[in-house]
PDB file of N, CA and C in Angstrom:
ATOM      1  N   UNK A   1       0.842  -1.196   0.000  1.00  0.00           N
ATOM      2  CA  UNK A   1       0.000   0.000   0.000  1.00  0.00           C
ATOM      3  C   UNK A   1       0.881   1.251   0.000  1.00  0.00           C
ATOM      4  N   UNK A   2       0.578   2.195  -0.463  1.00  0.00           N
ATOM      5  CA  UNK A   2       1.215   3.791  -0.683  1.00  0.00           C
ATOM      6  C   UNK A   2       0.212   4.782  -0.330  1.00  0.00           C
ATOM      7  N   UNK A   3       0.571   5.550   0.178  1.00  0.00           N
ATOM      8  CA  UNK A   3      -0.371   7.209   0.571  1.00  0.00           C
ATOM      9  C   UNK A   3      -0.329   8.247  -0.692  1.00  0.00           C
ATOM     10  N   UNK A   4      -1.193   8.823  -1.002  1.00  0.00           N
ATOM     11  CA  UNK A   4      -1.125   9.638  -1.772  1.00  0.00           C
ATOM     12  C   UNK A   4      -1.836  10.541  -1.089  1.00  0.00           C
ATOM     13  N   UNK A   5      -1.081  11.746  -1.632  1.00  0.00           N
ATOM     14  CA  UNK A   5      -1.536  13.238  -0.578  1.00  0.00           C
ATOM     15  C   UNK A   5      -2.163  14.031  -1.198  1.00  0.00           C
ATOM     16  N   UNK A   6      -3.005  14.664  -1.410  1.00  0.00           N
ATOM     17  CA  UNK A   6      -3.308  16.254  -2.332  1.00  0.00           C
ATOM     18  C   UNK A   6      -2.388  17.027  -1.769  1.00  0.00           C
ATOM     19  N   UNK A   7      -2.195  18.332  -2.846  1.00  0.00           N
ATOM     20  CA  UNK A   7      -1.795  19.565  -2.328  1.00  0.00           C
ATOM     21  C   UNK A   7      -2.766  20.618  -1.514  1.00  0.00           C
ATOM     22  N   UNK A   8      -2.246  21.479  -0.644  1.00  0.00           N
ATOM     23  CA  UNK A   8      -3.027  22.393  -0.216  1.00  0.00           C
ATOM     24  C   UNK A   8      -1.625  23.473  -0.255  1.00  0.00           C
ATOM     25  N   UNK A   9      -2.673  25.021   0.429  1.00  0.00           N
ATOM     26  CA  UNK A   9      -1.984  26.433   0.075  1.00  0.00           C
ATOM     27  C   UNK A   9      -2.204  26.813   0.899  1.00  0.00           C
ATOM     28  N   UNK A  10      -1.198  27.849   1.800  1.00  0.00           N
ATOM     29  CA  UNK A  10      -0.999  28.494   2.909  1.00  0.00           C
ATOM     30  C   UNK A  10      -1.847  29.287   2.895  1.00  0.00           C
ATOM     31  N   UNK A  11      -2.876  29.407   3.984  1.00  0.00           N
ATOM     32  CA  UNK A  11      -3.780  31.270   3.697  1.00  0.00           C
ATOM     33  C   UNK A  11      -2.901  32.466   4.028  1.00  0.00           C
ATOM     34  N   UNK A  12      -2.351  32.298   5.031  1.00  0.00           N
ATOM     35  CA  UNK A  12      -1.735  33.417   5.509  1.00  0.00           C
ATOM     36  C   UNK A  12      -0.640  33.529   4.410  1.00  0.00           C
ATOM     37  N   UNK A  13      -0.043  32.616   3.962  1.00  0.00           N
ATOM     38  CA  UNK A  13       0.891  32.572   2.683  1.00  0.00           C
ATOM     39  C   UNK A  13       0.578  33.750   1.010  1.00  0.00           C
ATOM     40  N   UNK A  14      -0.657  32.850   1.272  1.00  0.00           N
ATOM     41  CA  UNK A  14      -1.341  34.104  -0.182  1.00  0.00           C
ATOM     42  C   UNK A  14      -1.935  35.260   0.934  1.00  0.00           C
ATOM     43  N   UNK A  15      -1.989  35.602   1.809  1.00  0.00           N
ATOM     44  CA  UNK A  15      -2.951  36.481   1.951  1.00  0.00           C
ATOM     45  C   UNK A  15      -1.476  37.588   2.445  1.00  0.00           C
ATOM     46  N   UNK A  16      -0.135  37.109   2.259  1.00  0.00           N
ATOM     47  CA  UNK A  16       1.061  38.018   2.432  1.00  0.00           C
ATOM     48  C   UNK A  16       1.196  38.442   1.176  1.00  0.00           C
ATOM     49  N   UNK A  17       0.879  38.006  -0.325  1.00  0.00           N
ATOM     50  CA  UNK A  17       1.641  38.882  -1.731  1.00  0.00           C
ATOM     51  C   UNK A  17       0.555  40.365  -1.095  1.00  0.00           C
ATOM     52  N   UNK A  18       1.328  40.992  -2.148  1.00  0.00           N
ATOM     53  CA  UNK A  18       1.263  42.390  -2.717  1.00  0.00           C
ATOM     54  C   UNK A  18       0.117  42.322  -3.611  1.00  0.00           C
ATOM     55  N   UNK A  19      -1.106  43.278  -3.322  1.00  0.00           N
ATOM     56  CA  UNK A  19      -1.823  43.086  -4.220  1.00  0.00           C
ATOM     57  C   UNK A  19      -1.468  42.967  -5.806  1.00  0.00           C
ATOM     58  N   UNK A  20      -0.526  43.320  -6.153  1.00  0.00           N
ATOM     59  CA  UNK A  20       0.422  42.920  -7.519  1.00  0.00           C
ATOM     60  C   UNK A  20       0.433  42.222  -7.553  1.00  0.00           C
ATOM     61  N   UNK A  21       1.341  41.048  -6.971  1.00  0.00           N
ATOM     62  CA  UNK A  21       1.746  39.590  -6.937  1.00  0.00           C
ATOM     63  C   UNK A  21       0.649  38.688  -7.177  1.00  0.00           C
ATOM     64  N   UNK A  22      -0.449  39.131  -6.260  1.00  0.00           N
ATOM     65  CA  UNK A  22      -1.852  38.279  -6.147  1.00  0.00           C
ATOM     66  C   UNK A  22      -2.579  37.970  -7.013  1.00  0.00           C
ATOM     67  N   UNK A  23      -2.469  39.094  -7.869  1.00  0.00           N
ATOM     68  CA  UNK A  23      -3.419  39.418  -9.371  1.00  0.00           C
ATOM     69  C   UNK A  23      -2.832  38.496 -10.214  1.00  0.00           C
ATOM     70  N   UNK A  24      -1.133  38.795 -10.104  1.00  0.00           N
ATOM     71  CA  UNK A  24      -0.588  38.153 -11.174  1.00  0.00           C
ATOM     72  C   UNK A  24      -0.634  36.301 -10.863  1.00  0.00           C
ATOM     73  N   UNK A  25      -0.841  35.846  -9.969  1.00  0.00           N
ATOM     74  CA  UNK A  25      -0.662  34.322  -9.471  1.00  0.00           C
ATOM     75  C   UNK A  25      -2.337  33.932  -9.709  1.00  0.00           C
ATOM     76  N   UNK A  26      -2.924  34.675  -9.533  1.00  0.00           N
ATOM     77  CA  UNK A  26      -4.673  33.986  -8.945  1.00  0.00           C
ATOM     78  C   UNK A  26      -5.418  35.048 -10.547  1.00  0.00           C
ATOM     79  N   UNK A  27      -4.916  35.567 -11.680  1.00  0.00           N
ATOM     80  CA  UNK A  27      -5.759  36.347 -12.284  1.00  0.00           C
ATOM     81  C   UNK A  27      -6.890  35.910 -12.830  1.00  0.00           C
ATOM     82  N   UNK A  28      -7.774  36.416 -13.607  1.00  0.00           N
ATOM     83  CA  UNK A  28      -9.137  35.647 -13.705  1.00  0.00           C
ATOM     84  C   UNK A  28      -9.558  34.594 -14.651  1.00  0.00           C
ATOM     85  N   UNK A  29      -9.871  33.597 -13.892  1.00  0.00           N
ATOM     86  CA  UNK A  29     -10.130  32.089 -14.313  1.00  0.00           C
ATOM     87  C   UNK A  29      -9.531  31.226 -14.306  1.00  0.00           C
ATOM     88  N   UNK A  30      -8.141  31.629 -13.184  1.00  0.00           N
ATOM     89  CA  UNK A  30      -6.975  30.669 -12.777  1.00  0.00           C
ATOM     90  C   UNK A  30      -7.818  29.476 -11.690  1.00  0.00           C
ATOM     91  N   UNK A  31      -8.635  30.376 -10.861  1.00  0.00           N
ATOM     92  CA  UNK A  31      -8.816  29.307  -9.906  1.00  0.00           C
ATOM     93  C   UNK A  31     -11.136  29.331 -10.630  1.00  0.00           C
ATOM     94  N   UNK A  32     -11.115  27.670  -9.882  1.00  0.00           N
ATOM     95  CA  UNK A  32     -12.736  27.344  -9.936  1.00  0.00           C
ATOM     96  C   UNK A  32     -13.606  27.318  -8.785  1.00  0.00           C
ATOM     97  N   UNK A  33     -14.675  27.779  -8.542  1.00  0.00           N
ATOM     98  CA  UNK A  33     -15.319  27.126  -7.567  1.00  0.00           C
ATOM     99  C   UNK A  33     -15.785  26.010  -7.354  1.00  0.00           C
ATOM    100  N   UNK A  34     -15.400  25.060  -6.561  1.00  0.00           N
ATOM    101  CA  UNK A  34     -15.707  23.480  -6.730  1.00  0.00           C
ATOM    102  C   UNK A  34     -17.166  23.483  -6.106  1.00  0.00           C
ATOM    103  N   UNK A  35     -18.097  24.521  -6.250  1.00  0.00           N
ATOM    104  CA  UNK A  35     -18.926  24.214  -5.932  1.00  0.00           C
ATOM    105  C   UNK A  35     -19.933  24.356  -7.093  1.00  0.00           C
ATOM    106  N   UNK A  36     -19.812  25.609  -8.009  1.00  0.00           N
ATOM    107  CA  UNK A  36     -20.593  25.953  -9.276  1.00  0.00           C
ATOM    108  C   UNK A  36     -19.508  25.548 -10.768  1.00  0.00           C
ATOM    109  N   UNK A  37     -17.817  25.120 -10.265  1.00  0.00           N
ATOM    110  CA  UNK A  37     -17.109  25.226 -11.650  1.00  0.00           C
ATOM    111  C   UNK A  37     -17.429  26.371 -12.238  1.00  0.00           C
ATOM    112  N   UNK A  38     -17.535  27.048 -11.816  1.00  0.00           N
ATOM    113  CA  UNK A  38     -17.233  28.522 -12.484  1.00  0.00           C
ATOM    114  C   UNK A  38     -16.218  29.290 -12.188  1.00  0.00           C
ATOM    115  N   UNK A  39     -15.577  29.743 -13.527  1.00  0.00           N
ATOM    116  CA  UNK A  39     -14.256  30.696 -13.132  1.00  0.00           C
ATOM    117  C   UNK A  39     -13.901  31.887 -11.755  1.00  0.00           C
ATOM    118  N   UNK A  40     -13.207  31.895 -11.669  1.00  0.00           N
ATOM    119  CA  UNK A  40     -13.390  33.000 -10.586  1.00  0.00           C
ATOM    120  C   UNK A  40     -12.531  34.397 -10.869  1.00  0.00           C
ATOM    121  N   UNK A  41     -13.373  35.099 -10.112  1.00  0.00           N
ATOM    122  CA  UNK A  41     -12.172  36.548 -10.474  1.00  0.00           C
ATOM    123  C   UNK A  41     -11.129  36.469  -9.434  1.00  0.00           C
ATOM    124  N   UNK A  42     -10.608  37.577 -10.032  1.00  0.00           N
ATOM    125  CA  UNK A  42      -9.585  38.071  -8.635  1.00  0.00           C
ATOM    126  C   UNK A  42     -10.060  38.289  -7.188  1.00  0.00           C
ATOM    127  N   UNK A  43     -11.556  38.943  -7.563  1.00  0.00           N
ATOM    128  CA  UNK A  43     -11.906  39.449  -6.549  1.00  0.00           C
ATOM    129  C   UNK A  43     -12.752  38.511  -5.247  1.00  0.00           C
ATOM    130  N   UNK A  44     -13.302  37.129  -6.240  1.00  0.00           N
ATOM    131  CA  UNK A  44     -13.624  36.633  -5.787  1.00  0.00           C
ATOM    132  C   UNK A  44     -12.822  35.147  -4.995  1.00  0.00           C
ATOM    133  N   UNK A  45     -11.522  35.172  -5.719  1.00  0.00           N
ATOM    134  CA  UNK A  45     -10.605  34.410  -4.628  1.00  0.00           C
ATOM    135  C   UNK A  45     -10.034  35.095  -3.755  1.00  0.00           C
ATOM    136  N   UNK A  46      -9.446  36.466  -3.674  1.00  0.00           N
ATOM    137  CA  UNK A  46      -9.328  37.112  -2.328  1.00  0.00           C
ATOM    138  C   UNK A  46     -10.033  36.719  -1.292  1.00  0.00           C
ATOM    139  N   UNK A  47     -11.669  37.165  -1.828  1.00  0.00           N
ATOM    140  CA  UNK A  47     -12.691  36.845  -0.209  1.00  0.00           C
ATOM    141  C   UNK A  47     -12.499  35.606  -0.110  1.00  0.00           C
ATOM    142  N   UNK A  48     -12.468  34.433  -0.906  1.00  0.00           N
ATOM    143  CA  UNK A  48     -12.495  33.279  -0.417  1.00  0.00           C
ATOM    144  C   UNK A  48     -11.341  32.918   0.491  1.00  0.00           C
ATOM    145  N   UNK A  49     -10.083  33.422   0.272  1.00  0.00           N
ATOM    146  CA  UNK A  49      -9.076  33.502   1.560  1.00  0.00           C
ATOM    147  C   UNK A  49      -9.149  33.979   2.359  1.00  0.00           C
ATOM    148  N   UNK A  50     -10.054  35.028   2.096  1.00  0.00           N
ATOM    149  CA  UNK A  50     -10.400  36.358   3.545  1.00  0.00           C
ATOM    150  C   UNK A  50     -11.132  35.398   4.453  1.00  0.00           C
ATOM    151  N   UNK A  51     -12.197  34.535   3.182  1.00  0.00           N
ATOM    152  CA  UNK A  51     -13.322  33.852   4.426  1.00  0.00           C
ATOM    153  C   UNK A  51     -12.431  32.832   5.164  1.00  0.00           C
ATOM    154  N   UNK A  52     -11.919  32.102   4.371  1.00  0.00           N
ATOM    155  CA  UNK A  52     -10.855  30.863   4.805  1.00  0.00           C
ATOM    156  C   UNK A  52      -9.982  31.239   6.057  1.00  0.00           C
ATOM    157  N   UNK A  53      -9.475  32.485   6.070  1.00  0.00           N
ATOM    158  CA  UNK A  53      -9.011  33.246   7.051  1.00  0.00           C
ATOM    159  C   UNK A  53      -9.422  33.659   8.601  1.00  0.00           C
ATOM    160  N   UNK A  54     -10.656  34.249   8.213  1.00  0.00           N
ATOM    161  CA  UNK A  54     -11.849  34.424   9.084  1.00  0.00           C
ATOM    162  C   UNK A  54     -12.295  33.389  10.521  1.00  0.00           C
ATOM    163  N   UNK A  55     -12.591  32.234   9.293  1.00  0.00           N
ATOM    164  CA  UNK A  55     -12.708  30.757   9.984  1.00  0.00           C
ATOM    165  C   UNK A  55     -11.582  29.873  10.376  1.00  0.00           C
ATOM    166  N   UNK A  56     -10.638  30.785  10.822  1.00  0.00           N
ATOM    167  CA  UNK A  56      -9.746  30.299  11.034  1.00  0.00           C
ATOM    168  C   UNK A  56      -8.699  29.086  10.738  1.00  0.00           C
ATOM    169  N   UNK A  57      -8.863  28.415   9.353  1.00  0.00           N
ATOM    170  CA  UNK A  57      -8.006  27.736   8.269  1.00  0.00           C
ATOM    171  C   UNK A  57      -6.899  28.213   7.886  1.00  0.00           C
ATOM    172  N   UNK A  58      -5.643  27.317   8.465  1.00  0.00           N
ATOM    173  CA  UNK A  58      -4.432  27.079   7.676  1.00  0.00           C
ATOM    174  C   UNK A  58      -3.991  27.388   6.740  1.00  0.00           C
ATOM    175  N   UNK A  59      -4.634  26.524   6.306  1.00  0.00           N
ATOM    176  CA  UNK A  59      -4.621  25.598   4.679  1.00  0.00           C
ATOM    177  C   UNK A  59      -5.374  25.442   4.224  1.00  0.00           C
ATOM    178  N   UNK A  60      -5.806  25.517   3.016  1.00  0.00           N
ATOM    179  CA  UNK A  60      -7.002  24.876   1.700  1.00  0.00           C
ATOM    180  C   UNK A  60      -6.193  23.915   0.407  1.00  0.00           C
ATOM    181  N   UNK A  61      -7.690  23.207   0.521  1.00  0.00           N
ATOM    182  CA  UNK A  61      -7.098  22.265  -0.561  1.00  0.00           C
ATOM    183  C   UNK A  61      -6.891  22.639  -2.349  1.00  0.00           C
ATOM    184  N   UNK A  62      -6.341  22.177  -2.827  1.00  0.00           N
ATOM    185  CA  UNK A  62      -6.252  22.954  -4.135  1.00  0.00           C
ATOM    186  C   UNK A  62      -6.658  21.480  -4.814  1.00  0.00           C
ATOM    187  N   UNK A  63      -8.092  21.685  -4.739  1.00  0.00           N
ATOM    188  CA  UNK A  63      -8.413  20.753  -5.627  1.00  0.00           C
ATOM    189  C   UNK A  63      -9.493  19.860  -4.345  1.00  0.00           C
ATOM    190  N   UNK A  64     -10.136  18.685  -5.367  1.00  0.00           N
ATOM    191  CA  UNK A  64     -11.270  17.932  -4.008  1.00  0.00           C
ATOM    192  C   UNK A  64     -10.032  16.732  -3.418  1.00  0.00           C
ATOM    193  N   UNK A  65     -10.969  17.118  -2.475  1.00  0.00           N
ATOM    194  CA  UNK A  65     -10.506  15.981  -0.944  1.00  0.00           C
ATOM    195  C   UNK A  65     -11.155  16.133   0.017  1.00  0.00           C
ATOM    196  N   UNK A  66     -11.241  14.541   0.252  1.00  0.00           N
ATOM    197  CA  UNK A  66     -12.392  13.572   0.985  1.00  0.00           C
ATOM    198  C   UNK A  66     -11.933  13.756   2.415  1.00  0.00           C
ATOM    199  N   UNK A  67     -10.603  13.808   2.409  1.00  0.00           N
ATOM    200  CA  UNK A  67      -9.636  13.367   3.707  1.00  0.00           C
ATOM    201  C   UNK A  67      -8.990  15.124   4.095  1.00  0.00           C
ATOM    202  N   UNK A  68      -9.497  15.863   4.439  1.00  0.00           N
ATOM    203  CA  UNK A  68      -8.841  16.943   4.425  1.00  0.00           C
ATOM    204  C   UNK A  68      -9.003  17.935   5.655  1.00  0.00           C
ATOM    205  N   UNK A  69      -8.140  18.063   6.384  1.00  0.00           N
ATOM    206  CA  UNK A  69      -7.933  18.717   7.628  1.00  0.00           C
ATOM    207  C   UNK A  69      -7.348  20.344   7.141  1.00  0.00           C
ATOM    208  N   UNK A  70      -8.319  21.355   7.853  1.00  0.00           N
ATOM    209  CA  UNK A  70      -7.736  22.770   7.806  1.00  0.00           C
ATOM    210  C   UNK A  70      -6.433  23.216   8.501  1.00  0.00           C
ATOM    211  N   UNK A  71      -6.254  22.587   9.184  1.00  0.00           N
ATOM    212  CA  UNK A  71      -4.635  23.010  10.419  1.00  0.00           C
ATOM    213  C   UNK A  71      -3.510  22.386   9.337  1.00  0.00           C
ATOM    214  N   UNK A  72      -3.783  21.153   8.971  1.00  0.00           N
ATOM    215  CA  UNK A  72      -2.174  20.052   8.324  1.00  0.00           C
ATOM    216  C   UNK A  72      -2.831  19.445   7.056  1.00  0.00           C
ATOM    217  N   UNK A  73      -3.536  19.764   6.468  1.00  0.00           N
ATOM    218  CA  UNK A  73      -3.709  19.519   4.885  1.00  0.00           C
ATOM    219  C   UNK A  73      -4.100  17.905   4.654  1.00  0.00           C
ATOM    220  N   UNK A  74      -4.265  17.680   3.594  1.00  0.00           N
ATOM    221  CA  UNK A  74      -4.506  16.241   3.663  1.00  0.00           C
ATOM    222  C   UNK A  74      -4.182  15.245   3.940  1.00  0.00           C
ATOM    223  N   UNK A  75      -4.811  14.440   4.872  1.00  0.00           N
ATOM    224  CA  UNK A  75      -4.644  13.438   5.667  1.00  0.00           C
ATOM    225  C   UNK A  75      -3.834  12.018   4.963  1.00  0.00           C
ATOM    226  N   UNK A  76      -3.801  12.009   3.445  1.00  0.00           N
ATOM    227  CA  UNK A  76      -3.738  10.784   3.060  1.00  0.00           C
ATOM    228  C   UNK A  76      -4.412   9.964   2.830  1.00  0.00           C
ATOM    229  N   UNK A  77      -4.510   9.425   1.593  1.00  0.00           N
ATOM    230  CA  UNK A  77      -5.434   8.126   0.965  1.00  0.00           C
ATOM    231  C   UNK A  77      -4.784   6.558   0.612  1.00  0.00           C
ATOM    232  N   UNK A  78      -4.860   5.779   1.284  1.00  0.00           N
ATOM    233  CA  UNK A  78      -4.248   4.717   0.857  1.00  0.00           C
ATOM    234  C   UNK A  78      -4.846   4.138  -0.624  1.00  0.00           C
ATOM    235  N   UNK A  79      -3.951   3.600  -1.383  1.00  0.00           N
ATOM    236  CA  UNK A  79      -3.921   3.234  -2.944  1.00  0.00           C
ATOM    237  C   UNK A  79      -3.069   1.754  -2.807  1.00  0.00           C
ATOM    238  N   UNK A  80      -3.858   0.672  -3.140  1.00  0.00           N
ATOM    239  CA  UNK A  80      -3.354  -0.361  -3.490  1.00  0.00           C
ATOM    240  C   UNK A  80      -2.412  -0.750  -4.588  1.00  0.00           C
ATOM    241  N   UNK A  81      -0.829  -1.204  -4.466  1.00  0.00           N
ATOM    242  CA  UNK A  81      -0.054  -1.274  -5.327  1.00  0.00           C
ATOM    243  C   UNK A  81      -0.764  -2.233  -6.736  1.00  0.00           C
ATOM    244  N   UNK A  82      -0.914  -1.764  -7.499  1.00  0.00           N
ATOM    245  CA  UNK A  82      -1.625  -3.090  -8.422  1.00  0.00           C
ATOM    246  C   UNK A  82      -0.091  -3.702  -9.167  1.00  0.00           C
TER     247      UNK A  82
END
């Protein structure tokens, strides 16, 4: 058996660029909402770190996960060697 991890992203990490930096890393339709798949703006991944922030989260996942803790990121999925 092997673990496979998702990635996750620092909030406080992105929520340190320069509004410059931010635009240029996150500009519009870089990131989706995994809830509608719809593009997002700039403006609307800011708040989503602001909220992520708010509620006091770490980390977010970049991308879905089943197994996913806000303090230490994903927990790990075991995958059978075939």
């Amino acid at each position: 058996m092997t673990t496979t991890r998702h990635m996750c992203i620092s909030v406080s990490g992105v929520l340190k660029l320069s509004q410059h930096e931010f635009a240029e890393r996150f500009r519009d339709g870089v990131c989706t909402n995994s809830d509608t798949g719809k593009a997002m703006t700039v403006s609307e991944v800011r708040a989503y770190f602001m909220q992520a922030h708010f509620l006091g989260r770490k980390v977010v996942p970049m991308g879905q996960c089943d197994n996913f803790d806000y303090e230490h990121g994903c927990k790990g999925h075991e995958v059978s060697e075939a």
